[in-house]
N, C-alpha and C. Protein backbone atom coordinates (compact mmCIF):
# COMPACT_ATOMS: atom_id res chain seq x y z
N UNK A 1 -54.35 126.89 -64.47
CA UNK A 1 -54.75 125.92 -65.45
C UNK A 1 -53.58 125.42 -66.26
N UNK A 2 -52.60 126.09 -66.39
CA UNK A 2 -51.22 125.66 -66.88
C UNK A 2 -50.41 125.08 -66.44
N UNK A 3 -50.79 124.55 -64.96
CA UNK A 3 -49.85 123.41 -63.91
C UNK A 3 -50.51 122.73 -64.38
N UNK A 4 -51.61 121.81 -64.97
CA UNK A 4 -52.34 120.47 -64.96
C UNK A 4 -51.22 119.71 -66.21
N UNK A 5 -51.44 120.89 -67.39
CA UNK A 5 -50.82 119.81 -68.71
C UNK A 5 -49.23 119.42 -68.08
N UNK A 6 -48.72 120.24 -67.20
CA UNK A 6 -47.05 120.14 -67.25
C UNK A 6 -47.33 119.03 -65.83
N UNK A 7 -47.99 118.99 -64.97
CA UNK A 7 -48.19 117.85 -64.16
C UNK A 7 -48.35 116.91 -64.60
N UNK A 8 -49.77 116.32 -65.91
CA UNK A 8 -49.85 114.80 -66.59
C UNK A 8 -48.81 114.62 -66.85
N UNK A 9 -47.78 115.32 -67.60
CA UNK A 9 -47.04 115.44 -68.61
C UNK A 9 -45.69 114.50 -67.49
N UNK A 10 -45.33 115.64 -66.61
CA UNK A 10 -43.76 115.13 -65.52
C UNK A 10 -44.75 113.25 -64.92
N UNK A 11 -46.07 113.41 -64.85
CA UNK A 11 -46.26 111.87 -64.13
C UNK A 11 -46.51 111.24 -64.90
N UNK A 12 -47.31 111.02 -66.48
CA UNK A 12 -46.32 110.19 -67.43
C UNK A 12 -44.95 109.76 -67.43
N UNK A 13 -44.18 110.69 -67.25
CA UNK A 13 -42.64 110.03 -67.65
C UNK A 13 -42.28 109.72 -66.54
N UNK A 14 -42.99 110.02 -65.36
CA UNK A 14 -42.35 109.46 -64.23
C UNK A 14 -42.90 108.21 -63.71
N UNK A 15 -44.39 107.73 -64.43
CA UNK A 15 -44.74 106.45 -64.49
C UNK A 15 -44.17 105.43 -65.56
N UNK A 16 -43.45 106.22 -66.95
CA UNK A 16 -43.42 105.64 -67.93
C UNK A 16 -41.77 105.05 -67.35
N UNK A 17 -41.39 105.58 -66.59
CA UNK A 17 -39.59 105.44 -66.08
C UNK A 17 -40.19 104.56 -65.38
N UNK A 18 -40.77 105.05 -64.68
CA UNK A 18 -41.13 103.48 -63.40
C UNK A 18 -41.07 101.79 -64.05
N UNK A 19 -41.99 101.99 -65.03
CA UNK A 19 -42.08 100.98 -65.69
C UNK A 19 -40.87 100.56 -66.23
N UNK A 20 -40.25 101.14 -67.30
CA UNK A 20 -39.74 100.84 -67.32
C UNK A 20 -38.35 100.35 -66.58
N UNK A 21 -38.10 100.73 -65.53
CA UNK A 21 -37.42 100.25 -64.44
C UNK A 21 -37.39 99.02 -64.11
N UNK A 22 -39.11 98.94 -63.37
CA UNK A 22 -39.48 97.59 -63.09
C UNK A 22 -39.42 96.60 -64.09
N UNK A 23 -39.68 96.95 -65.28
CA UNK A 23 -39.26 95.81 -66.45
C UNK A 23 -38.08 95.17 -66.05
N UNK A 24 -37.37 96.34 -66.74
CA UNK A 24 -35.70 95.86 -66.39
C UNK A 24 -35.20 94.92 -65.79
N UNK A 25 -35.71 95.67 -64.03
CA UNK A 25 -35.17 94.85 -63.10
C UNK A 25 -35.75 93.23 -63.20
N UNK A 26 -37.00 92.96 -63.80
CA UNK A 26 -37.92 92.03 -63.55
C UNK A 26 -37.18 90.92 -64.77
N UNK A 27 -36.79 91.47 -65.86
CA UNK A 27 -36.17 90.82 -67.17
C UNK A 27 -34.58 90.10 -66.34
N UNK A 28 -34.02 90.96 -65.54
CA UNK A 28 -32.76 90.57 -65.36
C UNK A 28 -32.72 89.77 -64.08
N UNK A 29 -34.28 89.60 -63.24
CA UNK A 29 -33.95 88.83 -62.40
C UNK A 29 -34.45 87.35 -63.09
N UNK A 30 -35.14 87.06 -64.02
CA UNK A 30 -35.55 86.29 -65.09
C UNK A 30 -34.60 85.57 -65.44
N UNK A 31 -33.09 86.32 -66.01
CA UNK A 31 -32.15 85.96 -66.56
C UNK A 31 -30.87 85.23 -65.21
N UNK A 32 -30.99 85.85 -64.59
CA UNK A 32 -30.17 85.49 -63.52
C UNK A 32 -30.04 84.29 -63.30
N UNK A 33 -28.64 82.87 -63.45
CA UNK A 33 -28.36 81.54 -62.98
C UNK A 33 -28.89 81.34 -61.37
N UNK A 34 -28.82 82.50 -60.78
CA UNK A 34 -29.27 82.34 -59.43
C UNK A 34 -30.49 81.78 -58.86
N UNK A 35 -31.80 82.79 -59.33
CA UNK A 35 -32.87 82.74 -59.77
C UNK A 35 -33.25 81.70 -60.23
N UNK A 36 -32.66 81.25 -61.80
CA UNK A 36 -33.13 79.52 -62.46
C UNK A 36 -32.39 78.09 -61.43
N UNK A 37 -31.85 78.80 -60.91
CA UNK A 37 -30.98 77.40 -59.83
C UNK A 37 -32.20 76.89 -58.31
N UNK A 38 -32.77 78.52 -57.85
CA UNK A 38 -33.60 78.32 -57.12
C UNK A 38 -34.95 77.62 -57.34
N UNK A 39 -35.21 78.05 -58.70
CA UNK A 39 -36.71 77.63 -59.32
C UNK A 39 -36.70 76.46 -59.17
N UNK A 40 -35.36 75.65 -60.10
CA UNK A 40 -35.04 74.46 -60.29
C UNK A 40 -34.97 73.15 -58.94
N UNK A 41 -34.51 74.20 -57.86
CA UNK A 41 -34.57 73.10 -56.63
C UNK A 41 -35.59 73.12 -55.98
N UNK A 42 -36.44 74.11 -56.23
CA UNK A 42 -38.14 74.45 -56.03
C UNK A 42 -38.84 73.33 -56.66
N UNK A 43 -38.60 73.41 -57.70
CA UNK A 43 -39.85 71.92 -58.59
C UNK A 43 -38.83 70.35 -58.37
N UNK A 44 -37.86 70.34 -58.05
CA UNK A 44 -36.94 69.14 -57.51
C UNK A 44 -37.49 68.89 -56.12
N UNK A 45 -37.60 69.57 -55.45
CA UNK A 45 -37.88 69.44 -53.88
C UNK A 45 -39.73 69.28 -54.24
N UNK A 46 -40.38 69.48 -54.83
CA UNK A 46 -41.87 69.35 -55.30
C UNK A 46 -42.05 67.92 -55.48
N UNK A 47 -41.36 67.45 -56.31
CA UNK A 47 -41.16 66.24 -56.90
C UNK A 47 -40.97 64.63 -56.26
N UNK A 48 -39.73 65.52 -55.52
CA UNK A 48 -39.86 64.70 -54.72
C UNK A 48 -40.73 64.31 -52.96
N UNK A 49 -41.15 65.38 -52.70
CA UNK A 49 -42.51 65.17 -52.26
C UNK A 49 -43.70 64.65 -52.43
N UNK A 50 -43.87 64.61 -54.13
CA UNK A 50 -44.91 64.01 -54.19
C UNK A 50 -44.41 62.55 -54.25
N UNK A 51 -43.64 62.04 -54.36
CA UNK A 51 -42.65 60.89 -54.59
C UNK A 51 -43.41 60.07 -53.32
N UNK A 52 -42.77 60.73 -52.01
CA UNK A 52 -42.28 60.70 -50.94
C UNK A 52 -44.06 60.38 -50.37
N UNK A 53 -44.33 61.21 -50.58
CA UNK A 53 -46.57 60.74 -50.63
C UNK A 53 -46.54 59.27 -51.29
N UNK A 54 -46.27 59.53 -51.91
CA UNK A 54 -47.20 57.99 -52.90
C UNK A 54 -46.46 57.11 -52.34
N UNK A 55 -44.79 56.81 -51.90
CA UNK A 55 -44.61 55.97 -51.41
C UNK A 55 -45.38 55.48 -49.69
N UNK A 56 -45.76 56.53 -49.43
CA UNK A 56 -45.95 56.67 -48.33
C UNK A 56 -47.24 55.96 -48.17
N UNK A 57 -48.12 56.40 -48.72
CA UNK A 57 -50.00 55.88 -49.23
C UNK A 57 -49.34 54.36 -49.99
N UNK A 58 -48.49 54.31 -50.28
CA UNK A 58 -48.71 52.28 -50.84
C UNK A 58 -47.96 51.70 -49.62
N UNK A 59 -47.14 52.25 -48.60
CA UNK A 59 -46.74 51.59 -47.62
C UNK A 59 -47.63 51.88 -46.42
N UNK A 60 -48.63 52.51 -46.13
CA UNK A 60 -49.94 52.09 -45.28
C UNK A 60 -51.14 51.80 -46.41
N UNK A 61 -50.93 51.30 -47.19
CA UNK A 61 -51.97 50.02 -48.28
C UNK A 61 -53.10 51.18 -48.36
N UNK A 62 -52.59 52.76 -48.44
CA UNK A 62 -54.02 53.65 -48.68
C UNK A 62 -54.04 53.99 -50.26
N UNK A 63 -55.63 53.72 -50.60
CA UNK A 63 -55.71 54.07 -51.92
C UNK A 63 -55.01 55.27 -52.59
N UNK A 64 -54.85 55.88 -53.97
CA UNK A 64 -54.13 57.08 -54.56
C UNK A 64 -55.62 57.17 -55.12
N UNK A 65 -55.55 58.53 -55.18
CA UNK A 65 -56.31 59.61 -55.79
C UNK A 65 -56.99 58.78 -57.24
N UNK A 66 -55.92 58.10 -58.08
CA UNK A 66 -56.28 57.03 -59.40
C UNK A 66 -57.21 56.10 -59.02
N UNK A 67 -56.59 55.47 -57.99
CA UNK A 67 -57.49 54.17 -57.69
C UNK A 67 -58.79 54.83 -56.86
N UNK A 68 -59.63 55.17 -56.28
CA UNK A 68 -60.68 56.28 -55.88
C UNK A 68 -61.47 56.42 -57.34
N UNK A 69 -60.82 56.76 -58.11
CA UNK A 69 -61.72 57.52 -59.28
C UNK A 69 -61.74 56.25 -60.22
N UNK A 70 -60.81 55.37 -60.18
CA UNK A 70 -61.44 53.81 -60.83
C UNK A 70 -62.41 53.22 -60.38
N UNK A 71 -62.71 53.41 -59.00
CA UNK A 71 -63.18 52.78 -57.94
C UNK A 71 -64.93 53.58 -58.34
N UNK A 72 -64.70 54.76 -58.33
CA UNK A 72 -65.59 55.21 -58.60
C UNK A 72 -66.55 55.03 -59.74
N UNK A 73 -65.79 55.35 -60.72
CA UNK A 73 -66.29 55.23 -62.27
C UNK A 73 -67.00 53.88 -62.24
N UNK A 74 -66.17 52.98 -61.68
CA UNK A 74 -66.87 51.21 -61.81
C UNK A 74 -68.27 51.10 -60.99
N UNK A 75 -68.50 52.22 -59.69
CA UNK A 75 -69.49 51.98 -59.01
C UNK A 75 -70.74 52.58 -59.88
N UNK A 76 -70.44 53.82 -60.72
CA UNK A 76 -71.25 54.69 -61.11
C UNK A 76 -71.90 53.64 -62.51
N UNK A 77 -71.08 52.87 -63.27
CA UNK A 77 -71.33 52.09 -64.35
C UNK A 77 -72.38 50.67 -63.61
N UNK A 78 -72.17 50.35 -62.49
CA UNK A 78 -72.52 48.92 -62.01
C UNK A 78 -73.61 50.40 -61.01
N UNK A 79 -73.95 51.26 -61.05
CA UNK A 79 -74.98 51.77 -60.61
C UNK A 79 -76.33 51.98 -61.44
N UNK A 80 -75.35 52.77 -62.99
CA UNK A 80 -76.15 52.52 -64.06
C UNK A 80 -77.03 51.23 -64.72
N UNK A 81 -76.06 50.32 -64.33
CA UNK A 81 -77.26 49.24 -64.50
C UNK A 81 -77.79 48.44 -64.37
N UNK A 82 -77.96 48.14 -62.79
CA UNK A 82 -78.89 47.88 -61.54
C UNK A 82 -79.87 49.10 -62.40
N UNK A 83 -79.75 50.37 -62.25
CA UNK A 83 -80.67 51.33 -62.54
C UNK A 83 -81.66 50.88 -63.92
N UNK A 84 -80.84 50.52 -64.92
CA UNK A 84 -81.66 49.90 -66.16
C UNK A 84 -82.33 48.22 -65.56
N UNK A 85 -82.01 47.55 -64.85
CA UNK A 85 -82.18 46.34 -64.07
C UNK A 85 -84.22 46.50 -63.76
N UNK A 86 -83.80 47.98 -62.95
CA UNK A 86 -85.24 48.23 -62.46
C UNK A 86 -86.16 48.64 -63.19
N UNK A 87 -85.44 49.19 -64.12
CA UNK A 87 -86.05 49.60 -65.20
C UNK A 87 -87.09 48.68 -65.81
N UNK A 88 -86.49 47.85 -66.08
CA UNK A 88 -86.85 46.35 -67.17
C UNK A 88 -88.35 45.42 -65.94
N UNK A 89 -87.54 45.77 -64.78
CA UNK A 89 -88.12 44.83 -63.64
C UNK A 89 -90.06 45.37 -64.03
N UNK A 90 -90.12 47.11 -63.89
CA UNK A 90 -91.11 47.79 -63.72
C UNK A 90 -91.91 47.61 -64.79
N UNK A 91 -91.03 47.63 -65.63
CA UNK A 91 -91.88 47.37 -67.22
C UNK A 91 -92.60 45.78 -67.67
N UNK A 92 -91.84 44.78 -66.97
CA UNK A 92 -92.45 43.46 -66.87
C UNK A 92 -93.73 43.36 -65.63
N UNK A 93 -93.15 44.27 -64.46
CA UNK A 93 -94.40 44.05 -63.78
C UNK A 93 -95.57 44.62 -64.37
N UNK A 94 -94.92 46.07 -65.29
CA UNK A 94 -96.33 45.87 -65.53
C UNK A 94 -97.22 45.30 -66.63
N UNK A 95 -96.27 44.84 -67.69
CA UNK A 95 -96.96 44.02 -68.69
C UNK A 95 -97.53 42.66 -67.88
N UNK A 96 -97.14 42.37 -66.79
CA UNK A 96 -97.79 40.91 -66.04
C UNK A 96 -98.80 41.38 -65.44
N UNK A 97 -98.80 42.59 -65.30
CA UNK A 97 -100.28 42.85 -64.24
C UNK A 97 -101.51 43.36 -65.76
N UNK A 98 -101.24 43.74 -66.69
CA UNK A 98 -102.17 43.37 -67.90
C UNK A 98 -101.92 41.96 -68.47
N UNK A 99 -101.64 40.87 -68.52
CA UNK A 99 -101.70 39.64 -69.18
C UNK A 99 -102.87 38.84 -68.02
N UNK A 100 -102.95 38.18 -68.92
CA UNK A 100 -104.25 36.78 -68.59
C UNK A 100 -103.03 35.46 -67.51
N UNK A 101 -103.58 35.04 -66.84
CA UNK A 101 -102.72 34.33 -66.00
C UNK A 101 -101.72 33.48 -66.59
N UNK A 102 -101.71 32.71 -67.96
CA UNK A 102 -101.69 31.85 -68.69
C UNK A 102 -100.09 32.46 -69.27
N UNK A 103 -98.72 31.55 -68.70
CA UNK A 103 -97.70 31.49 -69.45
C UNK A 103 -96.88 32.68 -68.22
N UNK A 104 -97.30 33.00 -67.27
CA UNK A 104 -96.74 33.77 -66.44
C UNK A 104 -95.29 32.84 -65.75
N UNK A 105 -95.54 31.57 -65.21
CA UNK A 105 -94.77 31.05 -64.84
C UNK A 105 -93.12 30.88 -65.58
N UNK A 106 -93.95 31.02 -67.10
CA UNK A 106 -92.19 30.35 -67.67
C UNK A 106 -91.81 31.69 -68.38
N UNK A 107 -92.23 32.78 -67.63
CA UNK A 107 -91.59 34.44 -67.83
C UNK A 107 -90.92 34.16 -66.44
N UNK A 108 -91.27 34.38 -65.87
CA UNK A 108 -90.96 34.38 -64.63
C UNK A 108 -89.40 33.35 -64.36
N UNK A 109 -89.67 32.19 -64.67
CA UNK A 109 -88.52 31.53 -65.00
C UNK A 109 -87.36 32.05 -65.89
N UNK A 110 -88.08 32.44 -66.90
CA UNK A 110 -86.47 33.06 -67.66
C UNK A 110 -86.49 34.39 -66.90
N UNK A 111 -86.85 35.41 -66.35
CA UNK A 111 -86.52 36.23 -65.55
C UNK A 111 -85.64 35.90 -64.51
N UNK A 112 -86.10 34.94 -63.79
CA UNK A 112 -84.93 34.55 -62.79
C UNK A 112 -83.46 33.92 -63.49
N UNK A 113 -83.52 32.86 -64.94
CA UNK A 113 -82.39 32.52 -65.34
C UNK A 113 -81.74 34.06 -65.97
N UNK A 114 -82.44 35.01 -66.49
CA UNK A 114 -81.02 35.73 -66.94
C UNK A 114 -80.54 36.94 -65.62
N UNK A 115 -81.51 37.43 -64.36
CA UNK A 115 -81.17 37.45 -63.30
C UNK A 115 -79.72 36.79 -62.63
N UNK A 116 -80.29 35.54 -62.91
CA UNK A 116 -78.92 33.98 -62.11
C UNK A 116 -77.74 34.87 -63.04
N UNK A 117 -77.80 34.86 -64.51
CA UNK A 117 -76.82 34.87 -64.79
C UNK A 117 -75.75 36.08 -64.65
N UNK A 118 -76.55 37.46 -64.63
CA UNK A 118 -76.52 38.70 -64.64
C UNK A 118 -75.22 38.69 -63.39
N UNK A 119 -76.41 37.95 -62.10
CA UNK A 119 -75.76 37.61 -60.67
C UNK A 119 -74.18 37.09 -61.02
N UNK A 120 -74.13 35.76 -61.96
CA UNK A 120 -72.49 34.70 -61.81
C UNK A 120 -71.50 36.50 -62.77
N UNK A 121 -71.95 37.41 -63.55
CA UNK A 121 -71.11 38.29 -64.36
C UNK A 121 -70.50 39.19 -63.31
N UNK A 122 -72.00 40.25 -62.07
CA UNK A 122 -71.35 40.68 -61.52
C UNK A 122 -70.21 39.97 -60.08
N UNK A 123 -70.35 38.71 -59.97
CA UNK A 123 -69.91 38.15 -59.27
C UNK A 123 -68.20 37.76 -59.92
N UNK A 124 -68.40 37.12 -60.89
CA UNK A 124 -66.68 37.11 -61.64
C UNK A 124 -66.39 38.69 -61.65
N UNK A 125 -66.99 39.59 -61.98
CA UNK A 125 -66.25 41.05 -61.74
C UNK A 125 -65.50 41.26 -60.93
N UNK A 126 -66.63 40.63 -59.65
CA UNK A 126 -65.71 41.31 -58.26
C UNK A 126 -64.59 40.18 -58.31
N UNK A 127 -64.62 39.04 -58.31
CA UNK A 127 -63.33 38.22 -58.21
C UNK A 127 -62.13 38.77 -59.27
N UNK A 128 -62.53 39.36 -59.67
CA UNK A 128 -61.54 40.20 -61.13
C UNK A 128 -60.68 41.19 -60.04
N UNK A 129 -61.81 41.87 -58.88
CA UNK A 129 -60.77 43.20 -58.72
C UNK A 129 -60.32 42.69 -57.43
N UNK A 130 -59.08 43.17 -57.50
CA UNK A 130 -58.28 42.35 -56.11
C UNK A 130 -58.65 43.41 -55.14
N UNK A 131 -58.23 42.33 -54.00
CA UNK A 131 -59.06 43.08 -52.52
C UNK A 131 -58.40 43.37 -51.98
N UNK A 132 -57.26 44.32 -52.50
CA UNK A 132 -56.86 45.45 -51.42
C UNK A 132 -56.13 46.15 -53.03
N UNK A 133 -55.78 47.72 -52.51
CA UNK A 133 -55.40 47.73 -53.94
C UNK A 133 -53.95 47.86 -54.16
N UNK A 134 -53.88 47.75 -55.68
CA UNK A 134 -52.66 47.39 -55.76
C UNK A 134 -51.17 48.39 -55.15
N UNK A 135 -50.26 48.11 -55.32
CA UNK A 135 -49.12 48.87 -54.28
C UNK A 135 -48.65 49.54 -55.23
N UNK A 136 -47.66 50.51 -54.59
CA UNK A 136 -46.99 51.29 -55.92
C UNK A 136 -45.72 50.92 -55.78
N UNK A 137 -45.23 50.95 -57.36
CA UNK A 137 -43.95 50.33 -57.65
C UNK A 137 -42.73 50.71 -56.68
N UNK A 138 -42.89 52.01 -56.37
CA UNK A 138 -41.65 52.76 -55.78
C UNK A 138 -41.59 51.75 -53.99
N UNK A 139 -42.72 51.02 -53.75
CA UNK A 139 -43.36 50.47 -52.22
C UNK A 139 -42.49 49.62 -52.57
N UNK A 140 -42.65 48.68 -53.48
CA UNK A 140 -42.50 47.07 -53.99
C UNK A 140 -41.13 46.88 -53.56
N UNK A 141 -40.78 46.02 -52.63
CA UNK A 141 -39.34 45.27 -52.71
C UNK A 141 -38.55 44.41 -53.62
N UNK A 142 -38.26 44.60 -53.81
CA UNK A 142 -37.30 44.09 -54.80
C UNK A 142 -37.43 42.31 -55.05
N UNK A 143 -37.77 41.66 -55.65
CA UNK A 143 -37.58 40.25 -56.19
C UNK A 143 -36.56 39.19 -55.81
């Protein structure tokens, strides 16, 4: 029973040395110009990879990851409201299917004029977004 305390005891300090060892060594490879020179051409060589992508995606005219999620956001907003569109549509059909016949026609008419117009807004939209997308600067030839 008197080998256990003197056993914890020698593998404490022989874990507590370990550690501290591995510190050490771990602090001084930290410090090392060698080490920060490698890191450094590590995130340089990163960099320019991703460089080397994006030029690459605007010289076969493929969208970036940005344009996708613009692309997106605009579909999800012009989804939202078509969605309120039907909304409005359901709620007139059904106030027309309770009304008396009388005055239906010139609802119906301004339904179709702010429809028409709804139509010429999302229509200048799309003439707004150019049809292919735009290139990236690093692509662009020079002037």
């Amino acid at each position: 029973m008197s080998d256990e305390p003197v056993n914890d005891g020698l593998r404490e300090r022989l874990q507590k040395q370990g550690e501290d060892a591995l510190g050490k060594f771990a602090q001084e490879l930290f410090e090392s110009p060698l080490v920060h020179s490698a890191v450094a051409r590590v995130f340089d060589a990163r960099e320019k990879a991703v460089q080397a992508q994006e030029a690459t995606m605007g010289a076969l005219n493929l969208p970036s990851a940005a344009d996708l999620e613009r692309l997106t956001r605009r579909v999800r907003s012009l989804s939202q409201r078509l969605e309120g569109i039907e909304d409005g549509v359901d709620r007139l059909d059904e106030r027309l299917a309770s009304l008396p016949g009388a005055g239906i026609e010139q609802r119906l008419t301004g339904i179709e004029d702010a429809l028409q117009k709804l139509g010429n807004e999302v229509e200048a939209l799309r003439k707004k977004l150019p049809a292919t997308p735009p290139r990236r600067s690093a692509a662009k030839k020079p002037s």
